[in-house]
PDB file of N, CA and C in Angstrom:
ATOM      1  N   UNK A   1       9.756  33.292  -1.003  1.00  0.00           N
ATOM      2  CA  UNK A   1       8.695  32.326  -1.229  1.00  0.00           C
ATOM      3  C   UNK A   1       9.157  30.925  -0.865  1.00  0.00           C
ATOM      4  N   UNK A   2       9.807  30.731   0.130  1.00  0.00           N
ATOM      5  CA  UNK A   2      10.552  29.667   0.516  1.00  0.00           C
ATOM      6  C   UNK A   2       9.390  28.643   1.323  1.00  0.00           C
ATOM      7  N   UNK A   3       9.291  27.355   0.128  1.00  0.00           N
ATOM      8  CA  UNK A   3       8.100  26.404   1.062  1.00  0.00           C
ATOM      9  C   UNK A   3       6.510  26.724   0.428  1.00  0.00           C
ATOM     10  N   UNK A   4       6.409  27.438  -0.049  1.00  0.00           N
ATOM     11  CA  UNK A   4       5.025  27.538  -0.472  1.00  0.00           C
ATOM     12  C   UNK A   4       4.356  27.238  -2.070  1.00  0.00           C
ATOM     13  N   UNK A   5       5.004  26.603  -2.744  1.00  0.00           N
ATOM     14  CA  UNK A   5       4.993  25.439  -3.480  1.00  0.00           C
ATOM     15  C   UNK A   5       4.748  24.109  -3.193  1.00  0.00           C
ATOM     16  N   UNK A   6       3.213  23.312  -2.468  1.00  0.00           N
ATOM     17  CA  UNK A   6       3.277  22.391  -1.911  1.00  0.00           C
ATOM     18  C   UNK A   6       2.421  21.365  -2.934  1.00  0.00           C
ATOM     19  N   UNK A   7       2.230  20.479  -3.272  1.00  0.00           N
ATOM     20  CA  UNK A   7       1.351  19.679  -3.802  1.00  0.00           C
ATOM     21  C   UNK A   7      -0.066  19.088  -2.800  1.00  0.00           C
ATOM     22  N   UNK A   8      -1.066  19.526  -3.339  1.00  0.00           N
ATOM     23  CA  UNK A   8      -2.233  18.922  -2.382  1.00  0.00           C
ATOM     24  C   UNK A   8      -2.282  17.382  -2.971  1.00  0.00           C
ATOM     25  N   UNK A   9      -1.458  17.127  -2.060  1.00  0.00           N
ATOM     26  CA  UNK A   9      -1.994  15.243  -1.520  1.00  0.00           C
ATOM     27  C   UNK A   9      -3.132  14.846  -1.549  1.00  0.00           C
ATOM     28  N   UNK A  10      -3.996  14.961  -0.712  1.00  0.00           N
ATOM     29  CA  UNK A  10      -4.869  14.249  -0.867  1.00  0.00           C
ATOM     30  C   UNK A  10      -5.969  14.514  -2.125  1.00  0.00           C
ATOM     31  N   UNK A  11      -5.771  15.266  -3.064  1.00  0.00           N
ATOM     32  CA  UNK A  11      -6.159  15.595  -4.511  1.00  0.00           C
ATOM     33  C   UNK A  11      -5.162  14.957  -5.662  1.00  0.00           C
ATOM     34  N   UNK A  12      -4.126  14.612  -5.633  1.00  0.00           N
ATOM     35  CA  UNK A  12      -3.175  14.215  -6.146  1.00  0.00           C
ATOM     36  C   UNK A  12      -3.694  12.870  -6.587  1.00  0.00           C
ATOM     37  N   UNK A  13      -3.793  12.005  -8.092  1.00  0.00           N
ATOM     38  CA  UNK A  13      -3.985  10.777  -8.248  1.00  0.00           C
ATOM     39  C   UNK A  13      -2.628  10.538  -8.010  1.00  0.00           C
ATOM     40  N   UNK A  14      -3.283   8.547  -8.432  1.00  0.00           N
ATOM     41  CA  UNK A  14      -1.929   8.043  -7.836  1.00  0.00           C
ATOM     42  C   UNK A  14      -0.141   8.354  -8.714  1.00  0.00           C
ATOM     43  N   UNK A  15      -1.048   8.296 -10.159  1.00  0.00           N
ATOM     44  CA  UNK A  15       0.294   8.660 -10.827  1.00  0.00           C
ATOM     45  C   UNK A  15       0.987   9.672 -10.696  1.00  0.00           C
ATOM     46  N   UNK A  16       0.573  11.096 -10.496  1.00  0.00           N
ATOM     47  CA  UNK A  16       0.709  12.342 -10.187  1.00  0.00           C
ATOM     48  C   UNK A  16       1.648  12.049  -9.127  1.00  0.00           C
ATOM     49  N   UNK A  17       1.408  11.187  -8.028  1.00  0.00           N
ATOM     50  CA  UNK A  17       2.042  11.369  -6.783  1.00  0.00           C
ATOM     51  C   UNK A  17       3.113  10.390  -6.813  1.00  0.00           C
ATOM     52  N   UNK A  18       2.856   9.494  -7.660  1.00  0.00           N
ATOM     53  CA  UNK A  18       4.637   8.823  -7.859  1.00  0.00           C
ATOM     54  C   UNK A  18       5.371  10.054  -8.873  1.00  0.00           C
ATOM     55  N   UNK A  19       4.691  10.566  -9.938  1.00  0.00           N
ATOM     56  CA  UNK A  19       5.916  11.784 -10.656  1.00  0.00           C
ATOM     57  C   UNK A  19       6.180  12.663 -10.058  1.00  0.00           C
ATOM     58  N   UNK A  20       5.706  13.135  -8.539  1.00  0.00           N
ATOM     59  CA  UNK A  20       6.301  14.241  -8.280  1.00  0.00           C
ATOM     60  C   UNK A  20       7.612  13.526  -6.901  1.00  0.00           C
ATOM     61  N   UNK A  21       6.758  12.450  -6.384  1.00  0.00           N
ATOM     62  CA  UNK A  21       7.972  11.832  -5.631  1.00  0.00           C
ATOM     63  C   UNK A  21       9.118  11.628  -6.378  1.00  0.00           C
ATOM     64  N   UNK A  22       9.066  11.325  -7.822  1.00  0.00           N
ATOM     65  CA  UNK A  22      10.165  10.947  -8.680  1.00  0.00           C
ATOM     66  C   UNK A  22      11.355  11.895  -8.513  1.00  0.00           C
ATOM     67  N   UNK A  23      10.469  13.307  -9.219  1.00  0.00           N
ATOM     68  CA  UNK A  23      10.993  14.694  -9.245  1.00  0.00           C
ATOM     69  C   UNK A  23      11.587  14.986  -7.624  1.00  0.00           C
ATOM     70  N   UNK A  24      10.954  14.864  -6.401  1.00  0.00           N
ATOM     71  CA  UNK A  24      11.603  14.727  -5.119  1.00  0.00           C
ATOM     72  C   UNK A  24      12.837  14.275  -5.254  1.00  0.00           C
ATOM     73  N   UNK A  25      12.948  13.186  -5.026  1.00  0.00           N
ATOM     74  CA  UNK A  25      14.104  12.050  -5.068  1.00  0.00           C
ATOM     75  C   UNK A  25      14.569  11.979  -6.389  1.00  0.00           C
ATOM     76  N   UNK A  26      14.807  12.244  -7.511  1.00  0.00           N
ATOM     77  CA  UNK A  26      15.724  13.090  -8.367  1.00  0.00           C
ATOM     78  C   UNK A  26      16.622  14.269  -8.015  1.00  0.00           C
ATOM     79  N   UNK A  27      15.830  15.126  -7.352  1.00  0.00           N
ATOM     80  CA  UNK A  27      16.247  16.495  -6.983  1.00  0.00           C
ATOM     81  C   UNK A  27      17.533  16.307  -6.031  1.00  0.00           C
ATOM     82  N   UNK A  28      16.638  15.680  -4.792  1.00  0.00           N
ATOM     83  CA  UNK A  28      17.550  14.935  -3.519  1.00  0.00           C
ATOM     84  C   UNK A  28      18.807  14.573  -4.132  1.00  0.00           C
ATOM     85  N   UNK A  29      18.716  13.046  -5.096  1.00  0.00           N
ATOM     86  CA  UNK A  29      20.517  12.399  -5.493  1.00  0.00           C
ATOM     87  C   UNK A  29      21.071  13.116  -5.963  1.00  0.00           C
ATOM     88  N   UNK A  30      20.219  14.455  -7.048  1.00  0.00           N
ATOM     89  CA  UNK A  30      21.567  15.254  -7.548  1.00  0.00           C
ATOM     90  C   UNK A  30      22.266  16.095  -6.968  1.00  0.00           C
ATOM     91  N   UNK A  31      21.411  16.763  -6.053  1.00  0.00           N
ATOM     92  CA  UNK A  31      22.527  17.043  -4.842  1.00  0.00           C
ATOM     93  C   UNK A  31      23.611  16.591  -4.351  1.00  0.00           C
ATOM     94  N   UNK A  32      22.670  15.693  -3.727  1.00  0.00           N
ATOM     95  CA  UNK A  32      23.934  14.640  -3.254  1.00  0.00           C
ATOM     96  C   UNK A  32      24.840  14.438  -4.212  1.00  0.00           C
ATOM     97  N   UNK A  33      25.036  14.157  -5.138  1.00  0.00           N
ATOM     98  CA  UNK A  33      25.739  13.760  -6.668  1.00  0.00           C
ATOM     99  C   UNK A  33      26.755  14.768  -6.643  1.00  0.00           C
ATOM    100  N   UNK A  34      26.196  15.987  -6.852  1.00  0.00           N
ATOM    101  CA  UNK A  34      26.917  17.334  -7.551  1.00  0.00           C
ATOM    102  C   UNK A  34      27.708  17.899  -6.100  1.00  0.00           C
ATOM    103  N   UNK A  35      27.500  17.818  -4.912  1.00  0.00           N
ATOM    104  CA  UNK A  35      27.482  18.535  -3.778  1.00  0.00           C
ATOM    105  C   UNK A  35      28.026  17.737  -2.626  1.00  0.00           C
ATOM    106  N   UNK A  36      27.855  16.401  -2.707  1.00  0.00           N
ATOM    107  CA  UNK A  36      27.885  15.979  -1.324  1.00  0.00           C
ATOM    108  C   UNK A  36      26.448  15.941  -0.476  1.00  0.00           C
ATOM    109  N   UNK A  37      26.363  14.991   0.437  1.00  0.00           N
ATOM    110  CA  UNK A  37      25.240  14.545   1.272  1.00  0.00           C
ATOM    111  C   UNK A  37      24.660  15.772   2.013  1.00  0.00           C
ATOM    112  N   UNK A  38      25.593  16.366   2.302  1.00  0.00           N
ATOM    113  CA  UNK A  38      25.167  18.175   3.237  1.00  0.00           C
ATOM    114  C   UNK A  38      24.046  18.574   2.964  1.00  0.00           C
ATOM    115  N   UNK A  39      24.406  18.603   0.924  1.00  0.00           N
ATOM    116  CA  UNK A  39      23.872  19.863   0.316  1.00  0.00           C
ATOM    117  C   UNK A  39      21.929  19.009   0.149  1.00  0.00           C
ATOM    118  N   UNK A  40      21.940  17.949   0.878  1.00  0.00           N
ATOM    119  CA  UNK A  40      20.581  17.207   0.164  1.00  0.00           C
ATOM    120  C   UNK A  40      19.385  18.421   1.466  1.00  0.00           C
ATOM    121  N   UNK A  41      20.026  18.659   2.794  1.00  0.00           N
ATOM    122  CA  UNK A  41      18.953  19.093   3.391  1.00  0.00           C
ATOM    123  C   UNK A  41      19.060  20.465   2.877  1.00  0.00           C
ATOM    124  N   UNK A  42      18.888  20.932   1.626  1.00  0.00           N
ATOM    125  CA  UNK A  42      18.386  22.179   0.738  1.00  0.00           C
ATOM    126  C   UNK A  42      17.345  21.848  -0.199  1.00  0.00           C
ATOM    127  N   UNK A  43      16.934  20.385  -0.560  1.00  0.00           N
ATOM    128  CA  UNK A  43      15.678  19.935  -0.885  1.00  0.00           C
ATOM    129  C   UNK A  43      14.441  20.441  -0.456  1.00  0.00           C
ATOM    130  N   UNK A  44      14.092  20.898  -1.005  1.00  0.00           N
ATOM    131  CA  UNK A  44      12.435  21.701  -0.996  1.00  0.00           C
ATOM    132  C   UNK A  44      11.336  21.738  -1.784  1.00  0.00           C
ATOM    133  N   UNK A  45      10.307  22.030  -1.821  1.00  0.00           N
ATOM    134  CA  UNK A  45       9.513  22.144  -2.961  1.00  0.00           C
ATOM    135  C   UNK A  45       9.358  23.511  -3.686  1.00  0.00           C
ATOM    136  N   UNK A  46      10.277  24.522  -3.069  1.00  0.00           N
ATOM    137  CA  UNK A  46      10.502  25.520  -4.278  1.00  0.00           C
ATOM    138  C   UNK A  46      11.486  25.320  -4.948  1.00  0.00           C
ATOM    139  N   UNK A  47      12.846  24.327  -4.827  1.00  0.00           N
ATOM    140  CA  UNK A  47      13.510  23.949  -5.858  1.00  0.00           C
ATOM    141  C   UNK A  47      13.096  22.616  -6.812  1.00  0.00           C
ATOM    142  N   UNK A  48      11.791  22.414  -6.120  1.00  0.00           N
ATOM    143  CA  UNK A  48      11.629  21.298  -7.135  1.00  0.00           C
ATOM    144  C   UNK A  48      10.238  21.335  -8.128  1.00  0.00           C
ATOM    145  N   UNK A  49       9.935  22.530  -8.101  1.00  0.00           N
ATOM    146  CA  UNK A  49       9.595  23.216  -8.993  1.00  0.00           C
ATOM    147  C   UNK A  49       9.662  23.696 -10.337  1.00  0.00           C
ATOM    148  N   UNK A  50      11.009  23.796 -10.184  1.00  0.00           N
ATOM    149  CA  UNK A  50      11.824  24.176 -11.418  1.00  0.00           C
ATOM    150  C   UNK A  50      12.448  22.748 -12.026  1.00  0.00           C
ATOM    151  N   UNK A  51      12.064  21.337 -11.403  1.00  0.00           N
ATOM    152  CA  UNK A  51      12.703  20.668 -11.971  1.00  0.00           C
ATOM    153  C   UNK A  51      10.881  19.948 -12.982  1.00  0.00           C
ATOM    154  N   UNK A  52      10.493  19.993 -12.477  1.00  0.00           N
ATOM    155  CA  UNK A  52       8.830  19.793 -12.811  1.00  0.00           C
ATOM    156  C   UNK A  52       8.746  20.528 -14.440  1.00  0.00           C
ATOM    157  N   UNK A  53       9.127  21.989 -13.604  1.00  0.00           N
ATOM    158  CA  UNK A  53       8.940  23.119 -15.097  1.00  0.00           C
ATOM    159  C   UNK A  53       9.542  22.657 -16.493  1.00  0.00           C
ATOM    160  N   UNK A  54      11.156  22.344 -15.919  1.00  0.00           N
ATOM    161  CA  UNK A  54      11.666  21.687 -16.740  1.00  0.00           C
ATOM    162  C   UNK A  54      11.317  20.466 -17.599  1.00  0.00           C
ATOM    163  N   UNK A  55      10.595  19.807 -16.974  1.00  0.00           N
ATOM    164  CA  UNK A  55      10.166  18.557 -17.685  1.00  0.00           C
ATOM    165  C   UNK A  55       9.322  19.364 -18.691  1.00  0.00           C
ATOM    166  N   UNK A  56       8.520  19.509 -17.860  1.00  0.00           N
ATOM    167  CA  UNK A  56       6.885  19.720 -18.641  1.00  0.00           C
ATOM    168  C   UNK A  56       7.510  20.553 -20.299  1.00  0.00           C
ATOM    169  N   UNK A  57       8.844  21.678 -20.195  1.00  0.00           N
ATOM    170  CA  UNK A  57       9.278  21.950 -21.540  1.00  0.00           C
ATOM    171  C   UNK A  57      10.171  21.394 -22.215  1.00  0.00           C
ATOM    172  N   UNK A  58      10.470  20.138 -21.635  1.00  0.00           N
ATOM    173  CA  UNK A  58      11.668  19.324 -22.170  1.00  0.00           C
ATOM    174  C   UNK A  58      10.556  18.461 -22.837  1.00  0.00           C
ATOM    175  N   UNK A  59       9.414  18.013 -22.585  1.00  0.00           N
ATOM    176  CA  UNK A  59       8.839  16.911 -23.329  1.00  0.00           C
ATOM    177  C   UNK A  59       9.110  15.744 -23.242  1.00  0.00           C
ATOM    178  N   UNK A  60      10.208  15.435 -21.858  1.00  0.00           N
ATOM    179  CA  UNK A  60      10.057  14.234 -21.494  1.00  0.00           C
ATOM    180  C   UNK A  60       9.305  13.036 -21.452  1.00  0.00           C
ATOM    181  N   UNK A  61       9.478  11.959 -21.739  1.00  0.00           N
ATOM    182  CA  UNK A  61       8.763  10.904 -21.454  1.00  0.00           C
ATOM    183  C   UNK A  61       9.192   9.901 -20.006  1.00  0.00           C
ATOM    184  N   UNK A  62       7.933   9.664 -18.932  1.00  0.00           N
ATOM    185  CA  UNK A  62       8.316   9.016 -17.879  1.00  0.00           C
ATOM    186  C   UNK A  62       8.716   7.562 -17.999  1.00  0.00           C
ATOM    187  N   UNK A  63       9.232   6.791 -19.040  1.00  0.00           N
ATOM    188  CA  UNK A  63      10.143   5.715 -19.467  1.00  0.00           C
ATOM    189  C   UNK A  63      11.839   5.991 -19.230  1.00  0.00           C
ATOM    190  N   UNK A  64      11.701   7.852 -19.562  1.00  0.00           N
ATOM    191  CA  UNK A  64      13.506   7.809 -19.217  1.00  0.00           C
ATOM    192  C   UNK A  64      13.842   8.160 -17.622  1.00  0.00           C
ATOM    193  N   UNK A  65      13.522   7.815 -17.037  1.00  0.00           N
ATOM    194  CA  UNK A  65      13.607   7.995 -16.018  1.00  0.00           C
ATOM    195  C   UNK A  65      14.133   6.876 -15.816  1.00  0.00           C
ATOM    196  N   UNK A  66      15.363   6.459 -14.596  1.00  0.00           N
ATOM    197  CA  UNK A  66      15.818   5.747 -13.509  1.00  0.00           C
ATOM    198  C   UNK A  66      15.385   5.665 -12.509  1.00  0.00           C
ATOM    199  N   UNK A  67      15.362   4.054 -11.894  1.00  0.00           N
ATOM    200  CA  UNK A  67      15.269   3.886 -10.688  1.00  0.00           C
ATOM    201  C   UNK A  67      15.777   4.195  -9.267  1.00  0.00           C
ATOM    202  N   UNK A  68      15.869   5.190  -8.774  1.00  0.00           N
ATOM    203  CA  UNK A  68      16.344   4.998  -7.662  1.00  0.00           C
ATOM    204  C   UNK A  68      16.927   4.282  -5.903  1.00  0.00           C
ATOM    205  N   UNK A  69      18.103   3.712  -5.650  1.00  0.00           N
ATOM    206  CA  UNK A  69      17.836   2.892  -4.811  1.00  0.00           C
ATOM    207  C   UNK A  69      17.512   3.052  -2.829  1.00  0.00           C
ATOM    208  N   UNK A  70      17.370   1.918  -2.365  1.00  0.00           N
ATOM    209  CA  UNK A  70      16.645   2.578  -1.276  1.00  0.00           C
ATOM    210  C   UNK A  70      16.924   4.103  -0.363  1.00  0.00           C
ATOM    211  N   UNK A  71      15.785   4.679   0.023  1.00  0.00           N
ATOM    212  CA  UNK A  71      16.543   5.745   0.753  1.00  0.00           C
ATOM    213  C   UNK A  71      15.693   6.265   2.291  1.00  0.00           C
ATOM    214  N   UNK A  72      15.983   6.351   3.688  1.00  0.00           N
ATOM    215  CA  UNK A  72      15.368   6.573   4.651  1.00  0.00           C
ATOM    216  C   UNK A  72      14.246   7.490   4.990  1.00  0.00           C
ATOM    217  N   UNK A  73      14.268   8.947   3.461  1.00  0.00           N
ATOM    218  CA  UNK A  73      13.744   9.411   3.669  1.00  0.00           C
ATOM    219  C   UNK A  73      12.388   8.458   2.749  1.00  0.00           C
ATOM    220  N   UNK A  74      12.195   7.974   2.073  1.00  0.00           N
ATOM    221  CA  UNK A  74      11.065   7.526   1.442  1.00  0.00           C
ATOM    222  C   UNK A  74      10.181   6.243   1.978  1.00  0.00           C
ATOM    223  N   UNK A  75      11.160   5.739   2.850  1.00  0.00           N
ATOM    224  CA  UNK A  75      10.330   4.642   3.660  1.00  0.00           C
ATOM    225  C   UNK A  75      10.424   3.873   2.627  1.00  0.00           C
TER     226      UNK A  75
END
């Protein structure tokens, strides 16, 4: 099922579409973090899925979240 986890964009409000970019580019640095720069082109939206899932049962609040700094893929 590789890739077919996609978010419909143009249905997406705006907040929706900054928390899942968040969850993107979360996913992305910890790679990079845990792995090295290599391991970032394994970023997908079936692994970032499970980071979503995770929230939604962690009960997170979007205050703990960090900023991330600039990056080429986000423009």
């Amino acid at each position: 099922m590789f890739g077919i986890v996609r978010p419909c964009t143009h249905r997406l409000s705006e907040g929706l579409r900054a928390e899942w970019m968040a969850h993107l580019c979360g996913l992305c640095l910890a790679l990079r973090a845990d792995h090295g720069q290599f391991a970032r082109i394994v970023t997908n939206y079936d692994g970032l899925i499970v980071s979503v899932l995770t929230e939604a049962q962690a009960g997170r609040t979007p205050d703990g979240r960090r900023t991330a700094g600039p990056c080429p893929l986000r423009a």
